[in-house]
N, C-alpha and C. Protein backbone atom coordinates (compact mmCIF):
# COMPACT_ATOMS: atom_id res chain seq x y z
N UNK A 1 -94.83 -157.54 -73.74
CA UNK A 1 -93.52 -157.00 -73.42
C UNK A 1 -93.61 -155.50 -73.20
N UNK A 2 -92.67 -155.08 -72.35
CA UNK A 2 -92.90 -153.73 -72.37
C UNK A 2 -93.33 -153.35 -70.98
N UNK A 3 -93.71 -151.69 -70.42
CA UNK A 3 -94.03 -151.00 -69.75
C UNK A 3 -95.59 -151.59 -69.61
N UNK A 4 -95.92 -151.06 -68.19
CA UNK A 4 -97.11 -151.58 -68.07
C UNK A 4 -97.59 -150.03 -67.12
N UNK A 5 -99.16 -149.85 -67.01
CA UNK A 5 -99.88 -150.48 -68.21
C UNK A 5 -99.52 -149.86 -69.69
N UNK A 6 -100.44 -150.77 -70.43
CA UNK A 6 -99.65 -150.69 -72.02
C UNK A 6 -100.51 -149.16 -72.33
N UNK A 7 -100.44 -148.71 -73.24
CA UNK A 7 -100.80 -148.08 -74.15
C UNK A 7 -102.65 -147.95 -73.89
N UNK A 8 -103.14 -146.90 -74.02
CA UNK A 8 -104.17 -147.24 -74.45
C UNK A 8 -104.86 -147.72 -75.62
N UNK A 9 -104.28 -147.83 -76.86
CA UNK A 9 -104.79 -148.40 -78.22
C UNK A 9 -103.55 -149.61 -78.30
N UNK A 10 -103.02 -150.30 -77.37
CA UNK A 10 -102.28 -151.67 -77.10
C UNK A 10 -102.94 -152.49 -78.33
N UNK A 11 -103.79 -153.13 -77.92
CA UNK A 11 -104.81 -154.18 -78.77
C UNK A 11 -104.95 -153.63 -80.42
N UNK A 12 -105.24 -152.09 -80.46
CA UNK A 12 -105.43 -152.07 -81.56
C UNK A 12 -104.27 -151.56 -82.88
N UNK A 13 -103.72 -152.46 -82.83
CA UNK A 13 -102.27 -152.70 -83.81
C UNK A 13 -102.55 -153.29 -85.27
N UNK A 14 -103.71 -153.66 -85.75
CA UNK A 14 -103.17 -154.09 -86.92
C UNK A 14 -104.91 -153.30 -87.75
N UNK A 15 -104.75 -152.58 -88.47
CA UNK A 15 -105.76 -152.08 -89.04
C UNK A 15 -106.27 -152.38 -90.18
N UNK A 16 -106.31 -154.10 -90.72
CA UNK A 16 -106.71 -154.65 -91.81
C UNK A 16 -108.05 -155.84 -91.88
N UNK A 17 -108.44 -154.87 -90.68
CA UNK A 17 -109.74 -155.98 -90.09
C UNK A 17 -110.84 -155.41 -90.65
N UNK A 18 -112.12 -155.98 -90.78
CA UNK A 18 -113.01 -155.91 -91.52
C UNK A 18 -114.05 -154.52 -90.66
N UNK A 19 -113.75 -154.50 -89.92
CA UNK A 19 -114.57 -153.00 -89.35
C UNK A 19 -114.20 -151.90 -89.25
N UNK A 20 -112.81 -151.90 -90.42
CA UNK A 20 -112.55 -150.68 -90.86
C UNK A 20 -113.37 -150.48 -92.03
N UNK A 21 -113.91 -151.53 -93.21
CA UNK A 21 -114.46 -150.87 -93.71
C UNK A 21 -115.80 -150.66 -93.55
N UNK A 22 -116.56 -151.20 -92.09
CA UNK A 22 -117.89 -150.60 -91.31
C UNK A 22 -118.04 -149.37 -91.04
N UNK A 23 -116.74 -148.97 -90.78
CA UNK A 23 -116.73 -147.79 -89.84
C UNK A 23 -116.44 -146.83 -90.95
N UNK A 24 -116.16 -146.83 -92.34
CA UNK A 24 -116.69 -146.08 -93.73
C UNK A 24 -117.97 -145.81 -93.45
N UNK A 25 -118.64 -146.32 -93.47
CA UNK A 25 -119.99 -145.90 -93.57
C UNK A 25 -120.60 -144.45 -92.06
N UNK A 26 -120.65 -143.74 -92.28
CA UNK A 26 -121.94 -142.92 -91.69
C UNK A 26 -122.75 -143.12 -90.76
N UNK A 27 -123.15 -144.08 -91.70
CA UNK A 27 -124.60 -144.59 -90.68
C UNK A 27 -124.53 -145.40 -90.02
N UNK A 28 -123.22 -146.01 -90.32
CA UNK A 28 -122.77 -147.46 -88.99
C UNK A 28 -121.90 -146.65 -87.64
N UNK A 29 -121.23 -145.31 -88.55
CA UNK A 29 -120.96 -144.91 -87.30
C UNK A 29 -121.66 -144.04 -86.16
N UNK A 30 -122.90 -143.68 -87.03
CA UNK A 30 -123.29 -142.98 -85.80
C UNK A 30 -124.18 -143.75 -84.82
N UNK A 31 -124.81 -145.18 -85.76
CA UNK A 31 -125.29 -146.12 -84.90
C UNK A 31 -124.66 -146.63 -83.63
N UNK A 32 -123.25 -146.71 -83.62
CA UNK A 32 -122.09 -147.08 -82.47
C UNK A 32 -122.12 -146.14 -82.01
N UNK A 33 -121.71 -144.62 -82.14
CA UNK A 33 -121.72 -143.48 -81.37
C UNK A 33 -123.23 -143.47 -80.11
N UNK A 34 -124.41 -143.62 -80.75
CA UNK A 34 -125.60 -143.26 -80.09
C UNK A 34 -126.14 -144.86 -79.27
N UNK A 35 -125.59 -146.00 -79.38
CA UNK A 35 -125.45 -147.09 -78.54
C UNK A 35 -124.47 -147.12 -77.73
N UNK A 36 -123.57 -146.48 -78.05
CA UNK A 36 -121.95 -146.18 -76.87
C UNK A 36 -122.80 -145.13 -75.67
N UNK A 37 -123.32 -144.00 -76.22
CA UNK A 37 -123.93 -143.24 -75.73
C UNK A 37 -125.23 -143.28 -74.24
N UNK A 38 -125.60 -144.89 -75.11
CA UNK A 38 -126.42 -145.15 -74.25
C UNK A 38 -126.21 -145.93 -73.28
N UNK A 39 -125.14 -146.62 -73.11
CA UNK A 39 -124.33 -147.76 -72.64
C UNK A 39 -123.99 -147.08 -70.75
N UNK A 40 -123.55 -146.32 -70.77
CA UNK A 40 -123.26 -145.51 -69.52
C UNK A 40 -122.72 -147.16 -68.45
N UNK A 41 -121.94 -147.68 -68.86
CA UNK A 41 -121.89 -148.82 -67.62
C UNK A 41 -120.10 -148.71 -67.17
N UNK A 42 -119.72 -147.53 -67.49
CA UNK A 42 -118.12 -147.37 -66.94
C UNK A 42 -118.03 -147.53 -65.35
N UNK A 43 -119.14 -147.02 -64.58
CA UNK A 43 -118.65 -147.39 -62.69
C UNK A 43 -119.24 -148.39 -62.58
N UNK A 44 -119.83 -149.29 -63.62
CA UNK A 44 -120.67 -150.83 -63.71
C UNK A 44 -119.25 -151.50 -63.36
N UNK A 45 -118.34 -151.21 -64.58
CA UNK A 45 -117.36 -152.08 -65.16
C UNK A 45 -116.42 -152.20 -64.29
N UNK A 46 -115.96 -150.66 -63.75
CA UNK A 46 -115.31 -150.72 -62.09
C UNK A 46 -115.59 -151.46 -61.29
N UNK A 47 -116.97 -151.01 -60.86
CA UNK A 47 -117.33 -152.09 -59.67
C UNK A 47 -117.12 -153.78 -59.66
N UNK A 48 -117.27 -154.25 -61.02
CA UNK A 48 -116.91 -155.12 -61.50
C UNK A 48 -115.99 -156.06 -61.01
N UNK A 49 -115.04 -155.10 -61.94
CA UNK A 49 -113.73 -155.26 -61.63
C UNK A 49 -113.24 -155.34 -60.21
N UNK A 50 -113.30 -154.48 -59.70
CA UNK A 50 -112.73 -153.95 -58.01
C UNK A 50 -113.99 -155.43 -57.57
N UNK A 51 -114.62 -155.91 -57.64
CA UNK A 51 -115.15 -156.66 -56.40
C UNK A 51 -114.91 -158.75 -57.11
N UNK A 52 -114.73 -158.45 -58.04
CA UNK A 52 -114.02 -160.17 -58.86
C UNK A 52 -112.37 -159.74 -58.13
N UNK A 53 -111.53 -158.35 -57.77
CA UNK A 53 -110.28 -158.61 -57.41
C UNK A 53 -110.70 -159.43 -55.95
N UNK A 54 -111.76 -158.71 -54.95
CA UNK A 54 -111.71 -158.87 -54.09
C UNK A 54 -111.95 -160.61 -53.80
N UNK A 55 -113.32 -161.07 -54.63
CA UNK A 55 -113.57 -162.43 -54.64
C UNK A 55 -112.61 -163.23 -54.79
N UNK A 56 -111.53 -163.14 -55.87
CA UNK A 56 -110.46 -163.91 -56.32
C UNK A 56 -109.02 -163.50 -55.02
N UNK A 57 -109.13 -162.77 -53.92
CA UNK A 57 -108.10 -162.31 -53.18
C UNK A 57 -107.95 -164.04 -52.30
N UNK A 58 -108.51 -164.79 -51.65
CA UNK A 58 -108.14 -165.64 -51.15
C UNK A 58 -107.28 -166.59 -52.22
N UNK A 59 -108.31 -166.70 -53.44
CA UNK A 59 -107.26 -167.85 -54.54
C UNK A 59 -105.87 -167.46 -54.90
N UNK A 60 -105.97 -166.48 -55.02
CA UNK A 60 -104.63 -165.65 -55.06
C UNK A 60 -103.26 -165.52 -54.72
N UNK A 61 -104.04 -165.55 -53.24
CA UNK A 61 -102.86 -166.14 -52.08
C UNK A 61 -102.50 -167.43 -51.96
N UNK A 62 -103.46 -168.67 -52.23
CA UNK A 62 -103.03 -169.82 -52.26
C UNK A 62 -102.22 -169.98 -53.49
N UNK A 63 -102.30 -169.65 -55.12
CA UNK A 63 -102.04 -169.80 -56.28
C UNK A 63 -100.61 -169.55 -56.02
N UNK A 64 -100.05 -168.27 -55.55
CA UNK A 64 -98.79 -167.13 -55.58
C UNK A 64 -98.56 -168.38 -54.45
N UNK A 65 -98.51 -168.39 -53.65
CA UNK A 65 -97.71 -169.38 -52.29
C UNK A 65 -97.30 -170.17 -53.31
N UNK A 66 -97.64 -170.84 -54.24
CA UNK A 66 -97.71 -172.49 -54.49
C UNK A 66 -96.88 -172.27 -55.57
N UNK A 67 -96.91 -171.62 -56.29
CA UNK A 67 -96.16 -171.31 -57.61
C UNK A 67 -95.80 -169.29 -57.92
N UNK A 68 -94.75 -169.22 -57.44
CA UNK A 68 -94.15 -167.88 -56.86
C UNK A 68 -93.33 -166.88 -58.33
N UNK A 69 -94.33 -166.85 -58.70
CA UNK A 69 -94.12 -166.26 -60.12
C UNK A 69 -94.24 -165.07 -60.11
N UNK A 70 -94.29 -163.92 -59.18
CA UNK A 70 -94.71 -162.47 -59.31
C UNK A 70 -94.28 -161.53 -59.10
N UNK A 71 -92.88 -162.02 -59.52
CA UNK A 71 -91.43 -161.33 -59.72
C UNK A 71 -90.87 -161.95 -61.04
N UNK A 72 -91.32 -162.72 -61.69
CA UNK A 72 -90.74 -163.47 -62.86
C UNK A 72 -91.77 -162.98 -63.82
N UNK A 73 -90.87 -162.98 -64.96
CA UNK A 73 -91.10 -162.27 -66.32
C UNK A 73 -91.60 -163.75 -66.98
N UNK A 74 -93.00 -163.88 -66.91
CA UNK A 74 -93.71 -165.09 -67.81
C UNK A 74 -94.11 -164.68 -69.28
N UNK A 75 -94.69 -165.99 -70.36
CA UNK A 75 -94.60 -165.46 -71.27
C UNK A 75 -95.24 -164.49 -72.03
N UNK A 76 -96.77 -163.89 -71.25
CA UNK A 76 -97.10 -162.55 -71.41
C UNK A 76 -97.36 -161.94 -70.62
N UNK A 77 -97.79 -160.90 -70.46
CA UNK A 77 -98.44 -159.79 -69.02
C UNK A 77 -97.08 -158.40 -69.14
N UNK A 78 -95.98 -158.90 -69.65
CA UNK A 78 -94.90 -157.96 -69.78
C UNK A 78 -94.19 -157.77 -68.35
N UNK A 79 -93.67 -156.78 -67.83
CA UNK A 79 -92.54 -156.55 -66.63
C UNK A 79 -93.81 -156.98 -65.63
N UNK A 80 -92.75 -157.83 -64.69
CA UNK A 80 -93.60 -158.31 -63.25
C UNK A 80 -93.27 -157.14 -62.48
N UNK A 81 -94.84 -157.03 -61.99
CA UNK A 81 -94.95 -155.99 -60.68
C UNK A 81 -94.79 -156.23 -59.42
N UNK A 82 -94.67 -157.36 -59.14
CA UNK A 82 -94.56 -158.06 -57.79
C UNK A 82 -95.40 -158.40 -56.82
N UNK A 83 -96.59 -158.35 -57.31
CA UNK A 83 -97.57 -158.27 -56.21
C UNK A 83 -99.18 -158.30 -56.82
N UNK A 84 -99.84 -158.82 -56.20
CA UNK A 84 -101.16 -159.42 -56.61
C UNK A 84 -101.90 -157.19 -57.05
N UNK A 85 -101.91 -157.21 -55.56
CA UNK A 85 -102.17 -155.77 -55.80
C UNK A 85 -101.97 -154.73 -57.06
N UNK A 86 -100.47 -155.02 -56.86
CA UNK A 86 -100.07 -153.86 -58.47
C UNK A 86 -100.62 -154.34 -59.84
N UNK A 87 -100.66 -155.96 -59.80
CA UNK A 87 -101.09 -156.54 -60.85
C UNK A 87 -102.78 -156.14 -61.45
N UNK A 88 -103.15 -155.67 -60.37
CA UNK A 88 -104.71 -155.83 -60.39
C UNK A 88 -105.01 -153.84 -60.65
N UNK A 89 -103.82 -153.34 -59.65
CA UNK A 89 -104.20 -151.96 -60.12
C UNK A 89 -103.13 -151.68 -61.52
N UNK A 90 -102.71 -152.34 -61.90
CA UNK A 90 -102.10 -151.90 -63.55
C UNK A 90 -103.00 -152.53 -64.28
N UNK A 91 -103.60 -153.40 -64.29
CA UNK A 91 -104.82 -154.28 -65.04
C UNK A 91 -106.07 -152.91 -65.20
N UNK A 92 -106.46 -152.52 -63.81
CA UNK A 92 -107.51 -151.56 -63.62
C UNK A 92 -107.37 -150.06 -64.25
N UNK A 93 -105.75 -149.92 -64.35
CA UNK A 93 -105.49 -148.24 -65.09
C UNK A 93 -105.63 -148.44 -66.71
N UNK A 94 -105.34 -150.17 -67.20
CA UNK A 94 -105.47 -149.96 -68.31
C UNK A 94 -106.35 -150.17 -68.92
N UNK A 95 -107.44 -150.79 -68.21
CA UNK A 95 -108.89 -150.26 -68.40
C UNK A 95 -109.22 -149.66 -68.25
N UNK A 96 -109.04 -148.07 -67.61
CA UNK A 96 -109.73 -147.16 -67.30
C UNK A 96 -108.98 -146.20 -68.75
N UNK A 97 -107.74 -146.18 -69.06
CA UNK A 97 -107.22 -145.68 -70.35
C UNK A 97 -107.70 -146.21 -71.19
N UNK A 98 -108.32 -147.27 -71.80
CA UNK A 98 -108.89 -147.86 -72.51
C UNK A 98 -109.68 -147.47 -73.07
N UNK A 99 -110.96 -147.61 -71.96
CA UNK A 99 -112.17 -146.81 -71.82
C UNK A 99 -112.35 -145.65 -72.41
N UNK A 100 -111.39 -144.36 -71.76
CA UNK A 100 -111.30 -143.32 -72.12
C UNK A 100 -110.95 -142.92 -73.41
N UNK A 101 -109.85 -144.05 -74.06
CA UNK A 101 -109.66 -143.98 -75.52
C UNK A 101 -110.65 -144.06 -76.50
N UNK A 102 -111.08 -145.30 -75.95
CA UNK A 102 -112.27 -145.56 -76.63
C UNK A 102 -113.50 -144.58 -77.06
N UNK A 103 -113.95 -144.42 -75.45
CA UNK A 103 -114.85 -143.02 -75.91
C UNK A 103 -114.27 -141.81 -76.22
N UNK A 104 -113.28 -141.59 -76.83
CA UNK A 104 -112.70 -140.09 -77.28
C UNK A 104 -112.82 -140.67 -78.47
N UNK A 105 -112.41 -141.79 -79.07
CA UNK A 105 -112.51 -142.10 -80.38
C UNK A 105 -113.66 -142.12 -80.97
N UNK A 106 -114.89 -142.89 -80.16
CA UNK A 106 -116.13 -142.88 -80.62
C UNK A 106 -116.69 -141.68 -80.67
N UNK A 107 -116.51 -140.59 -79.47
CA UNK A 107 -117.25 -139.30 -79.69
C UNK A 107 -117.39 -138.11 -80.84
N UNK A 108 -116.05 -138.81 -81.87
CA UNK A 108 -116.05 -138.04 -82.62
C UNK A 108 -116.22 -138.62 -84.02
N UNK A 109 -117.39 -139.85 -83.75
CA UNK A 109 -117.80 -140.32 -84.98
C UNK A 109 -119.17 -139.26 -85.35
């Protein structure tokens, strides 16, 4: 529900999960910091992304013809954008905020 895209810490709402008390430790966090570090696959994850929209663009069009839902408020995804496109670039900003959250959070383990 809600504005789209969500939030960048959306997902992370409930803080009684067991890798809060991992992330006590020191040495677990700098192990994640210096494997995040090494990871470098953010224009991986783009490209990714941007070329599964493109693959999935024909199903798309048949799916939306057949069942015309992309103006209707279903029971998750939050406000309809109207369009395969917006869907895919609000999907793509909130991965890219994500991302960025993420590594601001990790950088300062």
């Amino acid at each position: 529900d809600g504005p789209r895209p969500r939030p960048a810490n959306y997902y992370v709402w409930n803080r009684d999960f067991y890798f809060d008390t991992l992330l006590k430790d020191p040495a677990f966090k700098k192990l994640i910091k210096e494997e995040w570090q090494k990871l470098n696959v953010y224009d991986q994850l783009l490209n990714y992304f941007d070329e599964t929209a493109k693959l999935l663009d024909r199903s798309q069009e048949i799916n939306f013809r057949r069942w015309d839902i992309l103006n209707i408020r279903v029971s998750v995804g939050g406000i309809p954008l109207g369009s395969y496109e917006k869907e895919v670039a609000c999907d793509r900003q909130f991965f890219i905020n994500h991302y960025n959250w993420l590594n601001g959070e990790i950088s300062n383990y």
